[in-house]
C-alpha atoms as a PDB file:
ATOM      1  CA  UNK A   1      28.399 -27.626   3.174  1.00  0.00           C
ATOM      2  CA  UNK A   2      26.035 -26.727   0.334  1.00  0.00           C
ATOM      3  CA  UNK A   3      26.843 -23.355  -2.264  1.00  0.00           C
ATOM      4  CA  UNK A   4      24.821 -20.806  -2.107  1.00  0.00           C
ATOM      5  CA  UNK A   5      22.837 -20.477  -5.245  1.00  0.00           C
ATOM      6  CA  UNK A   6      21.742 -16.533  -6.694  1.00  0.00           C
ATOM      7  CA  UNK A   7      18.131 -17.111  -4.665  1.00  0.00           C
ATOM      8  CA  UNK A   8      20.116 -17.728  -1.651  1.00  0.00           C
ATOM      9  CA  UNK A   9      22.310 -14.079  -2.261  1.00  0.00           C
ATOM     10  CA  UNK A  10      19.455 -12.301  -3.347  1.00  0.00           C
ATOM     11  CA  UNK A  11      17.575 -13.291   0.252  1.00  0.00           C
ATOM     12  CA  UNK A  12      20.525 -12.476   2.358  1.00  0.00           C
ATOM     13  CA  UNK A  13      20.740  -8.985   0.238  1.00  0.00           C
ATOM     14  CA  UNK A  14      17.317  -8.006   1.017  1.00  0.00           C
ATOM     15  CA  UNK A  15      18.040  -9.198   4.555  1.00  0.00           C
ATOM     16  CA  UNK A  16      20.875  -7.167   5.137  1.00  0.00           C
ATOM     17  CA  UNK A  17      18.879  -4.085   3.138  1.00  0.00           C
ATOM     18  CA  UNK A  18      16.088  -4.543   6.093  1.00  0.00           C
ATOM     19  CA  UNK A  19      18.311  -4.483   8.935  1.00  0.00           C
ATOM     20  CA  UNK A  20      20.247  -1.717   7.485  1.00  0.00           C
ATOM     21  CA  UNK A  21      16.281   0.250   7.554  1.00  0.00           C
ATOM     22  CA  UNK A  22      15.873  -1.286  10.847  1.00  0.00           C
ATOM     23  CA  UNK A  23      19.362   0.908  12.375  1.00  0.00           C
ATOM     24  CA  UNK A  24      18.133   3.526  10.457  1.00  0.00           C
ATOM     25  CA  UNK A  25      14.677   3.625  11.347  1.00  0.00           C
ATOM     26  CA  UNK A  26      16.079   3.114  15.309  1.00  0.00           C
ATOM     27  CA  UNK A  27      18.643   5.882  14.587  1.00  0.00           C
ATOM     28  CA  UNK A  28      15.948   8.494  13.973  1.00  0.00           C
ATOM     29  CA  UNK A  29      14.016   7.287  17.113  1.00  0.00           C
ATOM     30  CA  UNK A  30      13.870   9.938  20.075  1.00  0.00           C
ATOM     31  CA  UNK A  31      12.838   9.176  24.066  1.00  0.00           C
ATOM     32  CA  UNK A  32       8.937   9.963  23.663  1.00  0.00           C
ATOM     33  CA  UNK A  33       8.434   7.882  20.533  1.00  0.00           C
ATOM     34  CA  UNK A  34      10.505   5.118  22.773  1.00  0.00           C
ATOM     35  CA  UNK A  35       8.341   5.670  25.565  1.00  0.00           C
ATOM     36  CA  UNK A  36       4.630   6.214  24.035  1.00  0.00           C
ATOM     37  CA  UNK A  37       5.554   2.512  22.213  1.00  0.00           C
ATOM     38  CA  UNK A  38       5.258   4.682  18.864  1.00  0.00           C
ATOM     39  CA  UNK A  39       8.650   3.126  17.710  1.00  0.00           C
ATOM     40  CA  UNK A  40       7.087  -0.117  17.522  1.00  0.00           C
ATOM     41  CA  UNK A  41       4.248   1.465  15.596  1.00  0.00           C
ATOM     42  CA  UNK A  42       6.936   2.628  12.703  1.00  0.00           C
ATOM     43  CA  UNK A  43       8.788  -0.533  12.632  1.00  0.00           C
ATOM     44  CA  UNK A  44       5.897  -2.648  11.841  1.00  0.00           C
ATOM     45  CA  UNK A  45       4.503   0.143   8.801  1.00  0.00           C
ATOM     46  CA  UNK A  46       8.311  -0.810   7.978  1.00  0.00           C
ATOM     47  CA  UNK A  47       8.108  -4.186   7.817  1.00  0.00           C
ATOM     48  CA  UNK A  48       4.588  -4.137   6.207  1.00  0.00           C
ATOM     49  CA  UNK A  49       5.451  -1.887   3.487  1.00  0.00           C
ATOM     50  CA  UNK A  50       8.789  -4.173   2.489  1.00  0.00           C
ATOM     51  CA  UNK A  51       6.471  -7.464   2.673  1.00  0.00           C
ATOM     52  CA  UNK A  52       4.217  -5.431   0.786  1.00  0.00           C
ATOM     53  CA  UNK A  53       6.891  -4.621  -2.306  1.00  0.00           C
ATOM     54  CA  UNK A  54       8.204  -8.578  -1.760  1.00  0.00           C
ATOM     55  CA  UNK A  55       5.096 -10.334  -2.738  1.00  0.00           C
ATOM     56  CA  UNK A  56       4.174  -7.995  -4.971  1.00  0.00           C
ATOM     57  CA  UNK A  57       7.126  -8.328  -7.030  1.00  0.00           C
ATOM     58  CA  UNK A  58       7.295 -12.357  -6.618  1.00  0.00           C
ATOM     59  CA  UNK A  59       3.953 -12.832  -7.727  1.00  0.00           C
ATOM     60  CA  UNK A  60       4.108 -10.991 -10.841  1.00  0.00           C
ATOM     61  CA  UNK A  61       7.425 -12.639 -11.163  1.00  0.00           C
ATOM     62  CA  UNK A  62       5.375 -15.992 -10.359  1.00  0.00           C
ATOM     63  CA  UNK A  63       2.524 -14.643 -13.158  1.00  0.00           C
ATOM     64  CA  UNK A  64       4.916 -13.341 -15.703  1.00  0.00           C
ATOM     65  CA  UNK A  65       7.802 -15.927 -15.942  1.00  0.00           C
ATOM     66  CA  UNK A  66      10.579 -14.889 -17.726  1.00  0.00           C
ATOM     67  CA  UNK A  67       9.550 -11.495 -18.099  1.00  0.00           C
ATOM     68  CA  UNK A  68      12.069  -8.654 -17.893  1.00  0.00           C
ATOM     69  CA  UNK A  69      11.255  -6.980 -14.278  1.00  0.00           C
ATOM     70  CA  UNK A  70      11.033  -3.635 -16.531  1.00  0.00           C
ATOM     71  CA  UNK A  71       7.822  -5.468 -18.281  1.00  0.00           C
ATOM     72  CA  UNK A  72       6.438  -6.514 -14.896  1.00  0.00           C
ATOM     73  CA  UNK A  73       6.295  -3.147 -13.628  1.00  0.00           C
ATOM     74  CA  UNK A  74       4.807  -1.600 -16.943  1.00  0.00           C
ATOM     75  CA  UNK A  75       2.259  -4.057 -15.822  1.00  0.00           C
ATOM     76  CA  UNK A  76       2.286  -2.819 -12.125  1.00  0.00           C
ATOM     77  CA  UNK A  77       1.927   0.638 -13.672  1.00  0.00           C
ATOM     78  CA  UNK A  78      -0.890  -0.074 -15.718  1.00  0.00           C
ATOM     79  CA  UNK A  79      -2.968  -2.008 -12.788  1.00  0.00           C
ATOM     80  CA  UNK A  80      -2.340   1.072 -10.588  1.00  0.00           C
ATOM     81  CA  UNK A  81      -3.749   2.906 -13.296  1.00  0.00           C
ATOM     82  CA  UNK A  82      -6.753   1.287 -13.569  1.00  0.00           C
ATOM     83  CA  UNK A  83      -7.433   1.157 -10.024  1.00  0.00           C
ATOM     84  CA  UNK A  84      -7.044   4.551  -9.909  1.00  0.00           C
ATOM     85  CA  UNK A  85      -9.541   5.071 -12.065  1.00  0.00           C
ATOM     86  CA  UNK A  86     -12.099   2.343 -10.588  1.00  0.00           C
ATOM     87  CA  UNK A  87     -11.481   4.531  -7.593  1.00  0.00           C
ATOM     88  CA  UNK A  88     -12.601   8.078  -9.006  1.00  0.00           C
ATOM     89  CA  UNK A  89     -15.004   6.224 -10.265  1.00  0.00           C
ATOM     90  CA  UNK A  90     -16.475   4.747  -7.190  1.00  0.00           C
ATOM     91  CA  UNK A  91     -15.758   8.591  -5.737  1.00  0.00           C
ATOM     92  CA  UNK A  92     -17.887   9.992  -8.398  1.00  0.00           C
ATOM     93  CA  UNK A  93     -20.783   7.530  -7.676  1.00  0.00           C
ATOM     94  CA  UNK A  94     -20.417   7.918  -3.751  1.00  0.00           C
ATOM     95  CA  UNK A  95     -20.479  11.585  -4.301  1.00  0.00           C
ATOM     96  CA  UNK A  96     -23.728  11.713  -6.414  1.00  0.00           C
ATOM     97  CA  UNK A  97     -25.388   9.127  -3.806  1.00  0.00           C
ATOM     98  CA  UNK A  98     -24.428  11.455  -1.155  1.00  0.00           C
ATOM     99  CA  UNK A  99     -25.608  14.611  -2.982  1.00  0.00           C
ATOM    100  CA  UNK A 100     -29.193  12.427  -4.247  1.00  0.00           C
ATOM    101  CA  UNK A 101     -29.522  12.064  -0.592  1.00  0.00           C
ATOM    102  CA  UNK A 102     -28.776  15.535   0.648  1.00  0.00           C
ATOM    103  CA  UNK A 103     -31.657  16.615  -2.434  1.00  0.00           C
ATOM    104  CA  UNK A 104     -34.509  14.059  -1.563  1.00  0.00           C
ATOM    105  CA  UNK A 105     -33.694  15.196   2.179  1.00  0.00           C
ATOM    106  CA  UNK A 106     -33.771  18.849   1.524  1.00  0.00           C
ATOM    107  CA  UNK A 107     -37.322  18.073  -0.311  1.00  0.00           C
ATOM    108  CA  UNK A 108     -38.953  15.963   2.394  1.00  0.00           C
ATOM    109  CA  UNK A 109     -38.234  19.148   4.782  1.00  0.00           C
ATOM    110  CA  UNK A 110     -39.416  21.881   2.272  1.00  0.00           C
ATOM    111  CA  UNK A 111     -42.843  19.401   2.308  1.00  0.00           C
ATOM    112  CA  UNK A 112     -43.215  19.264   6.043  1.00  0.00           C
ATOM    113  CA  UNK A 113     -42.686  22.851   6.479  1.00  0.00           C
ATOM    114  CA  UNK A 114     -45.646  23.828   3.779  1.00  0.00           C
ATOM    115  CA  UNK A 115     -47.625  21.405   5.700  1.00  0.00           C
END
């Protein structure tokens, strides 16, 4: 019988914490959501969102090694940041495309009605 090393607690903690969201997730569950399939719906946004946080955290834990896990999310942090940004960004851009368009179509229709 081997001993369980600190890898092997940590994965049977986060087990246990999943199953534990699992009962409560099923807890909260009434007879339409049951019926419409809409539980299955939730429990997979469930289990997506916790695979989500795991391989975030073990690949900056992969990228970082030996970093504090408060220094790996300052570094989370600031890469949400900056996507933010890139995203407002983008927003601003789609929005002046969109308005450029709504201008130079506004334009042709002003012509064709003089015509």
């Amino acid at each position: 019988m081997t001993t369980p090393t600190p890898d092997d607690e940590h994965v049977k903690a986060q087990v246990s914490k999943e199953l534990e969201d699992a009962k409560t997730l099923a807890k909260t569950l009434n007879f339409e959501e049951v019926k419409s399939g809409e539980w299955f719906i939730r429990l997979l946004q469930q289990v997506v969102r916790a695979y989500d946080r795991n391989a975030r955290a073990t690949y900056f834990q992969k990228k970082y090694p030996g970093l504090p896990p408060d220094e790996i999310a300052d570094i989370l942090n600031q890469t949400l940041e900056e996507e933010k940004e890139t995203d407002e960004l983008l927003t601003q851009i789609a929005e002046s495309s969109i308005n450029w368009q709504a201008e130079a179509e506004d334009e042709e229709e002003e012509e064709d009605e003089e015509k």
